[in-house]
PDB file of N, CA and C in Angstrom:
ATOM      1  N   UNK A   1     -19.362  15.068  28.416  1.00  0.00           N
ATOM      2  CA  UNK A   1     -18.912  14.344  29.589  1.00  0.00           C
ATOM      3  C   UNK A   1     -17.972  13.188  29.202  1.00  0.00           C
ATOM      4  N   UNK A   2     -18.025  12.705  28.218  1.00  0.00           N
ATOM      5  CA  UNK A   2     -17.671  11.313  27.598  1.00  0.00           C
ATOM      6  C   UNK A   2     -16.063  12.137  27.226  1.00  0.00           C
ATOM      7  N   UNK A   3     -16.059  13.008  26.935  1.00  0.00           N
ATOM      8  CA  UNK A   3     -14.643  13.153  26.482  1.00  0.00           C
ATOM      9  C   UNK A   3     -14.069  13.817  27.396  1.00  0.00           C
ATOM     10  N   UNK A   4     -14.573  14.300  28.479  1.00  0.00           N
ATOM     11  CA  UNK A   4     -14.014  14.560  30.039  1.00  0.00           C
ATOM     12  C   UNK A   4     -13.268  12.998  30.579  1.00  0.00           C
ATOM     13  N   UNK A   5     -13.715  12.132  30.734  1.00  0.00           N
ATOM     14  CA  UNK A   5     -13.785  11.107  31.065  1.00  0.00           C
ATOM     15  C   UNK A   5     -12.731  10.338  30.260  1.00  0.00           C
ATOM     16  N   UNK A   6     -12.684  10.416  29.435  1.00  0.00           N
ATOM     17  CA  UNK A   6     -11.219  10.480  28.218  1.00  0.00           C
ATOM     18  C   UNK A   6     -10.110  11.265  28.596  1.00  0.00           C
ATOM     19  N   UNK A   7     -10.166  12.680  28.518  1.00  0.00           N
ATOM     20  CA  UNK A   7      -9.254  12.957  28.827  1.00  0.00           C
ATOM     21  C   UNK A   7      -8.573  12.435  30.448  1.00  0.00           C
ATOM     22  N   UNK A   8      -9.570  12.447  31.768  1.00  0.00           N
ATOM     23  CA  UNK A   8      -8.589  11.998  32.898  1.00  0.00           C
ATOM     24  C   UNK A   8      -8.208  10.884  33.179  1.00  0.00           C
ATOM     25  N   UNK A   9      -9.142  10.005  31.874  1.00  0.00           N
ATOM     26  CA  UNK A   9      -8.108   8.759  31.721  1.00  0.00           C
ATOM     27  C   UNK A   9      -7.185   8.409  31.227  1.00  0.00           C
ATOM     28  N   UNK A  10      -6.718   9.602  30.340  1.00  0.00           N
ATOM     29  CA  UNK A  10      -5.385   9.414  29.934  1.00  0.00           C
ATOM     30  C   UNK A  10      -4.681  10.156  31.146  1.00  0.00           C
ATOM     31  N   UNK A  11      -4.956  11.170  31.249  1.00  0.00           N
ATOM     32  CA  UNK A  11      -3.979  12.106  32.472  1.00  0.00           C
ATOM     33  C   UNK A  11      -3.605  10.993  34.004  1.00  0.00           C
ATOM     34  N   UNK A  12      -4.626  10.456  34.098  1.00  0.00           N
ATOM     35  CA  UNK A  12      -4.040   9.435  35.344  1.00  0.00           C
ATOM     36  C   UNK A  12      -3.475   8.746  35.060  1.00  0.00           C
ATOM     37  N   UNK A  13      -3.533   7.846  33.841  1.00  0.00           N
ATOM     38  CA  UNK A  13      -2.633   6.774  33.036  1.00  0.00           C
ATOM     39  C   UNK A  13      -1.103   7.525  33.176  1.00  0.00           C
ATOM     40  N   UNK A  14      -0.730   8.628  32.197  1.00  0.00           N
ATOM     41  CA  UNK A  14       0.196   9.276  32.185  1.00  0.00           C
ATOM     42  C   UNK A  14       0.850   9.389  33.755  1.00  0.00           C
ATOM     43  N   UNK A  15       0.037  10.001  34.755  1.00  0.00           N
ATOM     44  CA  UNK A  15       0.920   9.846  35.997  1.00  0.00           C
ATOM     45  C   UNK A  15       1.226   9.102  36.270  1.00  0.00           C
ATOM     46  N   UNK A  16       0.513   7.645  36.229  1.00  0.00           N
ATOM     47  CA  UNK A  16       1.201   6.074  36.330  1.00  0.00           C
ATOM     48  C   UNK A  16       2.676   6.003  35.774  1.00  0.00           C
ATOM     49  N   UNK A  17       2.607   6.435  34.396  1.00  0.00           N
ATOM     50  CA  UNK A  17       3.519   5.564  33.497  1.00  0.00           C
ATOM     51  C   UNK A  17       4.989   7.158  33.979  1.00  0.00           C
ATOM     52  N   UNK A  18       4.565   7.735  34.423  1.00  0.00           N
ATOM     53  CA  UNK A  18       5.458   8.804  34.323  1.00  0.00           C
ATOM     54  C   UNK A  18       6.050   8.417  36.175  1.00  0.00           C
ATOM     55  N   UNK A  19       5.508   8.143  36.605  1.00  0.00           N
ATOM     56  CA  UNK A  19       5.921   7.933  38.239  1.00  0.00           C
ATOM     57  C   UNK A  19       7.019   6.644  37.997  1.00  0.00           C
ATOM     58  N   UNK A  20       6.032   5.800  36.880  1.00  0.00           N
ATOM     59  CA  UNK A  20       7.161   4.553  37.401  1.00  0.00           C
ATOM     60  C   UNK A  20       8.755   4.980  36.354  1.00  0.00           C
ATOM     61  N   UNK A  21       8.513   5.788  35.509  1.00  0.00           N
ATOM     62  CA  UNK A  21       9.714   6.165  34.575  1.00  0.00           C
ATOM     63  C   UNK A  21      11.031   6.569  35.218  1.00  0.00           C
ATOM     64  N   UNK A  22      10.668   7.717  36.021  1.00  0.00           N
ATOM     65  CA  UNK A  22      11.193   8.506  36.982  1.00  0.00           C
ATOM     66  C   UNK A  22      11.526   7.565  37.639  1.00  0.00           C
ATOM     67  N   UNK A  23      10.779   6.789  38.572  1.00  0.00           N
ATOM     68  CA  UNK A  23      11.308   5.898  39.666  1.00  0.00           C
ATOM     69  C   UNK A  23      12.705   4.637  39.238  1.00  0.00           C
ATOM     70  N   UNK A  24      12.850   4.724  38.111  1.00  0.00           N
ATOM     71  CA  UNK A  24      13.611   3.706  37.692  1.00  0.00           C
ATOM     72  C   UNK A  24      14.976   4.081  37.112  1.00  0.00           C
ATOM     73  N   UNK A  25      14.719   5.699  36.774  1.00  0.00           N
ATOM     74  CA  UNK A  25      15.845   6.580  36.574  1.00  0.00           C
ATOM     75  C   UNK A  25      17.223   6.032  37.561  1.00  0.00           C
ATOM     76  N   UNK A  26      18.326   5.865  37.010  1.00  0.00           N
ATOM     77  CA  UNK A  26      19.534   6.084  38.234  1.00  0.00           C
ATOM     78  C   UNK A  26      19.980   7.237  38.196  1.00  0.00           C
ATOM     79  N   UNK A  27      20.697   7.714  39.832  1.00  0.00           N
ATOM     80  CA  UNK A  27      20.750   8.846  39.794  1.00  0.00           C
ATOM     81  C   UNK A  27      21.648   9.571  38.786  1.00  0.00           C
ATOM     82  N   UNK A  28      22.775   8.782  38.316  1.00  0.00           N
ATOM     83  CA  UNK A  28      23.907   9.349  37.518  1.00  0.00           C
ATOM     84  C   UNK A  28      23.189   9.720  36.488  1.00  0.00           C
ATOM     85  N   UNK A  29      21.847   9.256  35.675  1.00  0.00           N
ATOM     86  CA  UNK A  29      21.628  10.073  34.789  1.00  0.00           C
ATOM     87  C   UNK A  29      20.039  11.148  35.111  1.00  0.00           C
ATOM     88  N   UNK A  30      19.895  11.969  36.480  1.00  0.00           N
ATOM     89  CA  UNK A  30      19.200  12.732  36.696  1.00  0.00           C
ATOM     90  C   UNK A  30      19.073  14.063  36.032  1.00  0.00           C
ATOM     91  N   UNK A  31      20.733  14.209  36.318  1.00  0.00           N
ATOM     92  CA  UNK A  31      21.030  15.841  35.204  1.00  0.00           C
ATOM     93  C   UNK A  31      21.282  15.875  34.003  1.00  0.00           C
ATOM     94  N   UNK A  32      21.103  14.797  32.855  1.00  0.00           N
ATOM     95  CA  UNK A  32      20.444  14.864  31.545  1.00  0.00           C
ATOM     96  C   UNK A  32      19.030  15.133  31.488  1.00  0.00           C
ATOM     97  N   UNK A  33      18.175  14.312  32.843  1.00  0.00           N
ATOM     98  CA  UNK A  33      16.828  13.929  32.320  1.00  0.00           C
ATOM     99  C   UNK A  33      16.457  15.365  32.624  1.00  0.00           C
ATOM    100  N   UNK A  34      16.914  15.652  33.905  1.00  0.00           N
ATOM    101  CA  UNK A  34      15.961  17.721  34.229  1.00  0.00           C
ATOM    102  C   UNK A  34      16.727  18.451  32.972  1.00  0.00           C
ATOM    103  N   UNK A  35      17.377  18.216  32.284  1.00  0.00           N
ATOM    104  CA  UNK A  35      17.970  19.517  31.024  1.00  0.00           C
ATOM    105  C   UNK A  35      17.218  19.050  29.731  1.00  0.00           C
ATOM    106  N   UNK A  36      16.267  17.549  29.410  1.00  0.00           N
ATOM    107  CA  UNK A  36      15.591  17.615  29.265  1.00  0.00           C
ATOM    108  C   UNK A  36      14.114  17.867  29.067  1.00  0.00           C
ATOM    109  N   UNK A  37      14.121  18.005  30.621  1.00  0.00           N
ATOM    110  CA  UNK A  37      12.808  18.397  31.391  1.00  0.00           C
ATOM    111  C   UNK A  37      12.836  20.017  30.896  1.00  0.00           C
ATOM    112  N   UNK A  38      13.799  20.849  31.237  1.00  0.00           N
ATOM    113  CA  UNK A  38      13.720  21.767  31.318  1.00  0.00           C
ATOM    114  C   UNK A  38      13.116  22.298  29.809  1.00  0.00           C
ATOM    115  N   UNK A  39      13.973  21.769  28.929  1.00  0.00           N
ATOM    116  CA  UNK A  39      13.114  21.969  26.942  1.00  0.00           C
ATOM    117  C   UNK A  39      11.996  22.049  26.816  1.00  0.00           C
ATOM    118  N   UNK A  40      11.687  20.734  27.441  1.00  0.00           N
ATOM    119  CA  UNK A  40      10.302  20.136  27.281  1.00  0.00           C
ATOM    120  C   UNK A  40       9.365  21.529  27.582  1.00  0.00           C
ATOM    121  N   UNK A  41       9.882  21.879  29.264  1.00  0.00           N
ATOM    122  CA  UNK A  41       9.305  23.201  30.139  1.00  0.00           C
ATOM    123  C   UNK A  41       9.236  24.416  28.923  1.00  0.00           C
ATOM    124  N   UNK A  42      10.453  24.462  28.634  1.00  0.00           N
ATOM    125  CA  UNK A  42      10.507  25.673  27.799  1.00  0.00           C
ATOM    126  C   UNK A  42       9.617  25.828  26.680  1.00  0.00           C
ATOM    127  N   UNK A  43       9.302  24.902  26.075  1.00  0.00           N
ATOM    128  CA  UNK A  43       8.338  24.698  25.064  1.00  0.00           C
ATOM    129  C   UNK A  43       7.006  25.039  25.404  1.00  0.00           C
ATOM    130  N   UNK A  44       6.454  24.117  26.786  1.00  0.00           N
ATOM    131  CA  UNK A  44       5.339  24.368  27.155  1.00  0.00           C
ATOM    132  C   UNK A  44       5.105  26.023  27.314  1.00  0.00           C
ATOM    133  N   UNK A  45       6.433  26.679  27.899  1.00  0.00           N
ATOM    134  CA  UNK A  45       6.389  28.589  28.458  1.00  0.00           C
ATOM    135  C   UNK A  45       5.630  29.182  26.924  1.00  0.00           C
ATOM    136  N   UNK A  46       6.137  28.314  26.166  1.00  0.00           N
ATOM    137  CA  UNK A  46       6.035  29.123  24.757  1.00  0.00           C
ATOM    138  C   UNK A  46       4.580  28.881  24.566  1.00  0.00           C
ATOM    139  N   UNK A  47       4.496  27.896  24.935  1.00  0.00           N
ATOM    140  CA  UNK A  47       2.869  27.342  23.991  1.00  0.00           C
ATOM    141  C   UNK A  47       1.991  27.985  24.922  1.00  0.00           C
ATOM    142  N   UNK A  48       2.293  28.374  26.111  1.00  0.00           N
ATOM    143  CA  UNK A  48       1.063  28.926  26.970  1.00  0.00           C
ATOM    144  C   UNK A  48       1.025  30.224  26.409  1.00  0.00           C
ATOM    145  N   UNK A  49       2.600  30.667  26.027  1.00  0.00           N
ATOM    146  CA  UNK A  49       1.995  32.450  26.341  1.00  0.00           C
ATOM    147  C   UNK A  49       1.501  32.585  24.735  1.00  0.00           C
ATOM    148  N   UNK A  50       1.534  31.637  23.928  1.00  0.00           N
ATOM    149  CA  UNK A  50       0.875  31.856  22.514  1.00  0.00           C
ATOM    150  C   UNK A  50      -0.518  31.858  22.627  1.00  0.00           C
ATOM    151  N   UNK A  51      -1.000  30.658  23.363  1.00  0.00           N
ATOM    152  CA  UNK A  51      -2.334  30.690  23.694  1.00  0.00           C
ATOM    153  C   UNK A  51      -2.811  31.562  25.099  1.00  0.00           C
ATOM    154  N   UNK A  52      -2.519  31.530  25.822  1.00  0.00           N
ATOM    155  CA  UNK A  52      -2.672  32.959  26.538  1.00  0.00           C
ATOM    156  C   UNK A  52      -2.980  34.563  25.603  1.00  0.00           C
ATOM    157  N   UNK A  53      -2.245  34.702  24.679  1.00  0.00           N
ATOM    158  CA  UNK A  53      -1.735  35.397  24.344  1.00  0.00           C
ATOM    159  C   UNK A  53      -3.403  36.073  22.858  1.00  0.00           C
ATOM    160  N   UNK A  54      -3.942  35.060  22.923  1.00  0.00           N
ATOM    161  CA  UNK A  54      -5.077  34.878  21.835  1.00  0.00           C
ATOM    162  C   UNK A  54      -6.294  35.202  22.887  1.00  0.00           C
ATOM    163  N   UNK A  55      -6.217  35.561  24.083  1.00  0.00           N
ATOM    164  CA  UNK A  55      -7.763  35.869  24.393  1.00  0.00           C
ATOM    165  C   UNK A  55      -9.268  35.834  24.264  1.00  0.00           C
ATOM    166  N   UNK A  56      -9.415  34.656  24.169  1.00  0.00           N
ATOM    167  CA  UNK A  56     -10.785  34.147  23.698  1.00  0.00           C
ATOM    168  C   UNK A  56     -11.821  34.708  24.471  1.00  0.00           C
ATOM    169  N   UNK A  57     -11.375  34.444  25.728  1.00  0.00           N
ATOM    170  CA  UNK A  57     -12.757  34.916  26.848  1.00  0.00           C
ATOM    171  C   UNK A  57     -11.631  35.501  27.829  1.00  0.00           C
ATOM    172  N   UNK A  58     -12.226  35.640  28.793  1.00  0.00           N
ATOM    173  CA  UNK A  58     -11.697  36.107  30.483  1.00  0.00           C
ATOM    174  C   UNK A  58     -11.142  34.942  30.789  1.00  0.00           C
ATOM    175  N   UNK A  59     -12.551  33.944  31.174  1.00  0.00           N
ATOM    176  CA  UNK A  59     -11.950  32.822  31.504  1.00  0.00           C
ATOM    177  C   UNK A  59     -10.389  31.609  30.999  1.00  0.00           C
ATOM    178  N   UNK A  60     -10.263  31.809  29.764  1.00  0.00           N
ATOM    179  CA  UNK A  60      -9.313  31.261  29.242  1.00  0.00           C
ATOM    180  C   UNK A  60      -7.731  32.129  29.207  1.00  0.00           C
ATOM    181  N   UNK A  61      -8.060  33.638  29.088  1.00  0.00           N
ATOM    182  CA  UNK A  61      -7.062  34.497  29.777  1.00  0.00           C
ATOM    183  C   UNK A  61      -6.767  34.341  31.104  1.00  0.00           C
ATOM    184  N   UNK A  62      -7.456  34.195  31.945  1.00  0.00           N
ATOM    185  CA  UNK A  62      -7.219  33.815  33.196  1.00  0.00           C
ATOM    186  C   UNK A  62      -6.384  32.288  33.609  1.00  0.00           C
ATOM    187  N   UNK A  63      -6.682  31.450  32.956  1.00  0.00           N
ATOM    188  CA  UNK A  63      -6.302  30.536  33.117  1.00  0.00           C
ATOM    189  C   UNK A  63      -4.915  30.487  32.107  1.00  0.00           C
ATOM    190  N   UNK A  64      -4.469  31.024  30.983  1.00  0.00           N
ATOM    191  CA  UNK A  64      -3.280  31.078  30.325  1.00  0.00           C
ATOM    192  C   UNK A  64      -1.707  31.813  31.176  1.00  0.00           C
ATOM    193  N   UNK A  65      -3.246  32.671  31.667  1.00  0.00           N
ATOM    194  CA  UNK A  65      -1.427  33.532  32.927  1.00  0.00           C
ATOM    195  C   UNK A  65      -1.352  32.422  34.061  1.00  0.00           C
ATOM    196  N   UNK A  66      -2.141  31.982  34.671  1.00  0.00           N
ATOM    197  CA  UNK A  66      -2.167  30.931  35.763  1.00  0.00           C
ATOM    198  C   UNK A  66      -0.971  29.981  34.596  1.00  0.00           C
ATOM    199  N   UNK A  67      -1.210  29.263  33.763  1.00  0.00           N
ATOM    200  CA  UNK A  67      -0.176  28.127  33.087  1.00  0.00           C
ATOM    201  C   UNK A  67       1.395  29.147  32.602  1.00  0.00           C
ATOM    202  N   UNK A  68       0.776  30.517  32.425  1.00  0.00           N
ATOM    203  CA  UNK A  68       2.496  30.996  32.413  1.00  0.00           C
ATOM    204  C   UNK A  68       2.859  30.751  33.160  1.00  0.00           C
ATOM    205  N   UNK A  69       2.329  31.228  34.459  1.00  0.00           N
ATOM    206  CA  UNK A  69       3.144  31.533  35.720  1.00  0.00           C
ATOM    207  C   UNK A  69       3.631  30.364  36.473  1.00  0.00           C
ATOM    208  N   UNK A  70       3.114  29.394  36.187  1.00  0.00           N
ATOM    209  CA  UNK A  70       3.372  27.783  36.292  1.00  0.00           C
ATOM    210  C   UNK A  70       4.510  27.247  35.640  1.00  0.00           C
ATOM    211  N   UNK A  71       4.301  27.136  34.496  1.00  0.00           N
ATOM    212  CA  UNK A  71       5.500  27.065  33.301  1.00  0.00           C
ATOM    213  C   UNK A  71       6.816  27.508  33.491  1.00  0.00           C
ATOM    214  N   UNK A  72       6.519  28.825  34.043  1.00  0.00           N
ATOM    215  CA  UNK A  72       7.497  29.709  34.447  1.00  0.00           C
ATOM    216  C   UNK A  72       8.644  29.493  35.470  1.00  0.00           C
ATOM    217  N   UNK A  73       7.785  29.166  36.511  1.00  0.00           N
ATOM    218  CA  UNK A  73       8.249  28.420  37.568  1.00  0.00           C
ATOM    219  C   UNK A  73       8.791  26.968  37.612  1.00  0.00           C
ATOM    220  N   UNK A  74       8.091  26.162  36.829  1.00  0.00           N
ATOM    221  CA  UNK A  74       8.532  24.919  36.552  1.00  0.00           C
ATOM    222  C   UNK A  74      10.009  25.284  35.876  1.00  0.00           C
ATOM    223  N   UNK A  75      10.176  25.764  34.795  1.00  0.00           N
ATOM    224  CA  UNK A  75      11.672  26.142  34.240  1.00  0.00           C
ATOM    225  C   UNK A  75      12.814  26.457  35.039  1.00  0.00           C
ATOM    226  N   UNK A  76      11.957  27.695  36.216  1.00  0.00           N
ATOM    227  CA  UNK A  76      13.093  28.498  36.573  1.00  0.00           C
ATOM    228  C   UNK A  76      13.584  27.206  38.124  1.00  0.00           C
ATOM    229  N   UNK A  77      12.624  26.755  38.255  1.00  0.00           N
ATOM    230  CA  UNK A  77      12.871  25.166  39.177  1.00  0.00           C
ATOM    231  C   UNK A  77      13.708  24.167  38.612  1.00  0.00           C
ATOM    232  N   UNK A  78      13.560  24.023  37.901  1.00  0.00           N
ATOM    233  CA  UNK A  78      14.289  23.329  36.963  1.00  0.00           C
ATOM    234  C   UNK A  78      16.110  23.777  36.209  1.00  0.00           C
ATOM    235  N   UNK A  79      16.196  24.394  36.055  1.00  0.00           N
ATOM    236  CA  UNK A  79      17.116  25.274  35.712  1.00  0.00           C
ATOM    237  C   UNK A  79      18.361  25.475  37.673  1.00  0.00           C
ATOM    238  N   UNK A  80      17.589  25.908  38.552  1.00  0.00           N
ATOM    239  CA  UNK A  80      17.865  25.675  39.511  1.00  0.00           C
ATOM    240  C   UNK A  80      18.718  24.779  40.380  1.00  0.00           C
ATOM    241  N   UNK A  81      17.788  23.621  40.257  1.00  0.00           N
ATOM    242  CA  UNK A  81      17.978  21.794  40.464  1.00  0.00           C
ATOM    243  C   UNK A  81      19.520  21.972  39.522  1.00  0.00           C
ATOM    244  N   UNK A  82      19.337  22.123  38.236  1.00  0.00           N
ATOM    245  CA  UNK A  82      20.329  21.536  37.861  1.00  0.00           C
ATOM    246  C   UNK A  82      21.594  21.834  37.990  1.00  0.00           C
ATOM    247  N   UNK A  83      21.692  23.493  37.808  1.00  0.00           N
ATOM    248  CA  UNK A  83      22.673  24.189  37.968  1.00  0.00           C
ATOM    249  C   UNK A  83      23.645  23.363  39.453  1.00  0.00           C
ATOM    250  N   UNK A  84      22.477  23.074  40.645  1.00  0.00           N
ATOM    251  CA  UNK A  84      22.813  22.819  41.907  1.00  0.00           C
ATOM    252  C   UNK A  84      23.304  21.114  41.799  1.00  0.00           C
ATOM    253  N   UNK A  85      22.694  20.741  40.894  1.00  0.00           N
ATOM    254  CA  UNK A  85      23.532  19.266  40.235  1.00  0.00           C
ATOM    255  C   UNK A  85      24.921  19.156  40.099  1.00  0.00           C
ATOM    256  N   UNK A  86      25.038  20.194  38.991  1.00  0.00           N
ATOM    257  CA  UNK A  86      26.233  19.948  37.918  1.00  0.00           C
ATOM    258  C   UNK A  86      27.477  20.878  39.077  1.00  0.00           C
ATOM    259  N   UNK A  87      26.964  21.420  40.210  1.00  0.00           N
ATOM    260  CA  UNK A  87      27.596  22.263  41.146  1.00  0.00           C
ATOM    261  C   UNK A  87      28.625  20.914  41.898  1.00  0.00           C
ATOM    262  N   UNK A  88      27.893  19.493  42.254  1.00  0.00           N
ATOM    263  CA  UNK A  88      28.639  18.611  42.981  1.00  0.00           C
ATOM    264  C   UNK A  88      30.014  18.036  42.052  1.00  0.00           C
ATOM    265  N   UNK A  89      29.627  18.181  40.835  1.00  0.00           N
ATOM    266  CA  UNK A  89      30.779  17.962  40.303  1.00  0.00           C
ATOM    267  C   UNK A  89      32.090  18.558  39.931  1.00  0.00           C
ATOM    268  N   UNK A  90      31.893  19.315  40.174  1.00  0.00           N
ATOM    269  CA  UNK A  90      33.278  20.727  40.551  1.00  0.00           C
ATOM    270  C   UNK A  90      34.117  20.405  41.616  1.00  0.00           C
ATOM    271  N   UNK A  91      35.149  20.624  41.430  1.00  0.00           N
ATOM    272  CA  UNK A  91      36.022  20.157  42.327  1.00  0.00           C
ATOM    273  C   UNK A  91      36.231  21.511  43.272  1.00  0.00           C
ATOM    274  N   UNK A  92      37.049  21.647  43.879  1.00  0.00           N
ATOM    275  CA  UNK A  92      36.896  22.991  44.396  1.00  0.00           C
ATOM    276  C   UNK A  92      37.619  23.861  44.001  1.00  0.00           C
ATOM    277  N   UNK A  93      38.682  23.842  43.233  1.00  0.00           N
ATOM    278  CA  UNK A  93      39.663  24.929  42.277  1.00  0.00           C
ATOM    279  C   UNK A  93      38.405  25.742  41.480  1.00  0.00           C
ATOM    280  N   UNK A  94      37.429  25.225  41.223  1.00  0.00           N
ATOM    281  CA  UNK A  94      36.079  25.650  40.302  1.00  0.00           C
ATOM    282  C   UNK A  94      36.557  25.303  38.737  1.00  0.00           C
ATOM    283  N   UNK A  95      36.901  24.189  38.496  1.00  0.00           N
ATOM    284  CA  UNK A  95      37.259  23.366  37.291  1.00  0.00           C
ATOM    285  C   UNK A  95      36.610  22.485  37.398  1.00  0.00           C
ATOM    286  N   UNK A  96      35.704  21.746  35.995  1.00  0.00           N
ATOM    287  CA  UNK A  96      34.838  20.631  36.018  1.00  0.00           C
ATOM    288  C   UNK A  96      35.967  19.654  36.459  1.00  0.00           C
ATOM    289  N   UNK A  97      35.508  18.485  36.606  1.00  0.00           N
ATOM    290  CA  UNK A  97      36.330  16.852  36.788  1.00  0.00           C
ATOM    291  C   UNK A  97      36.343  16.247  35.343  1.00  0.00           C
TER     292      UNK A  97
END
């Protein structure tokens, strides 16, 4: 229990410190931070389907495709966003600025 209690005290901490990070972002540098984000994502895709991928029980298989399919989505969200970012900066000939 004691290290339950550890861990969601870091995980709530982390949403603190991660809400106010974000919040302080300006927008001009949003589409570095998601092509960051997105690595970060990509890494995590990897690390789930490795551990996914090791089948310990049901339960932990079950829960590794649930974090692919998450992962997955987080990327392909991500990837998305940005593309639709770096889209405002095009002029309309379809040449960057």
């Amino acid at each position: 229990m004691e290290v339950f209690v550890g861990a969601l005290t870091v995980f709530v901490l982390a949403l603190f410190v991660g809400w106010e990070i974000i919040n302080k972002v300006p927008p001009l540098l949003h589409t570095p931070l998601m092509s960051g984000a997105n690595a970060i994502s990509g890494i995590t895709l990897v690390g789930t389907l490795v551990t996914s991928g090791a089948q310990l029980t049901t339960f932990t298989t079950i829960l590794g495709f649930v974090a692919v399919a998450m992962a997955t989505a987080n990327v392909v969200g991500g990837f998305l966003v940005t593309h639709r970012m770096l889209e405002m900066f095009r002029s309309r000939g379809g040449e960057s600025k």
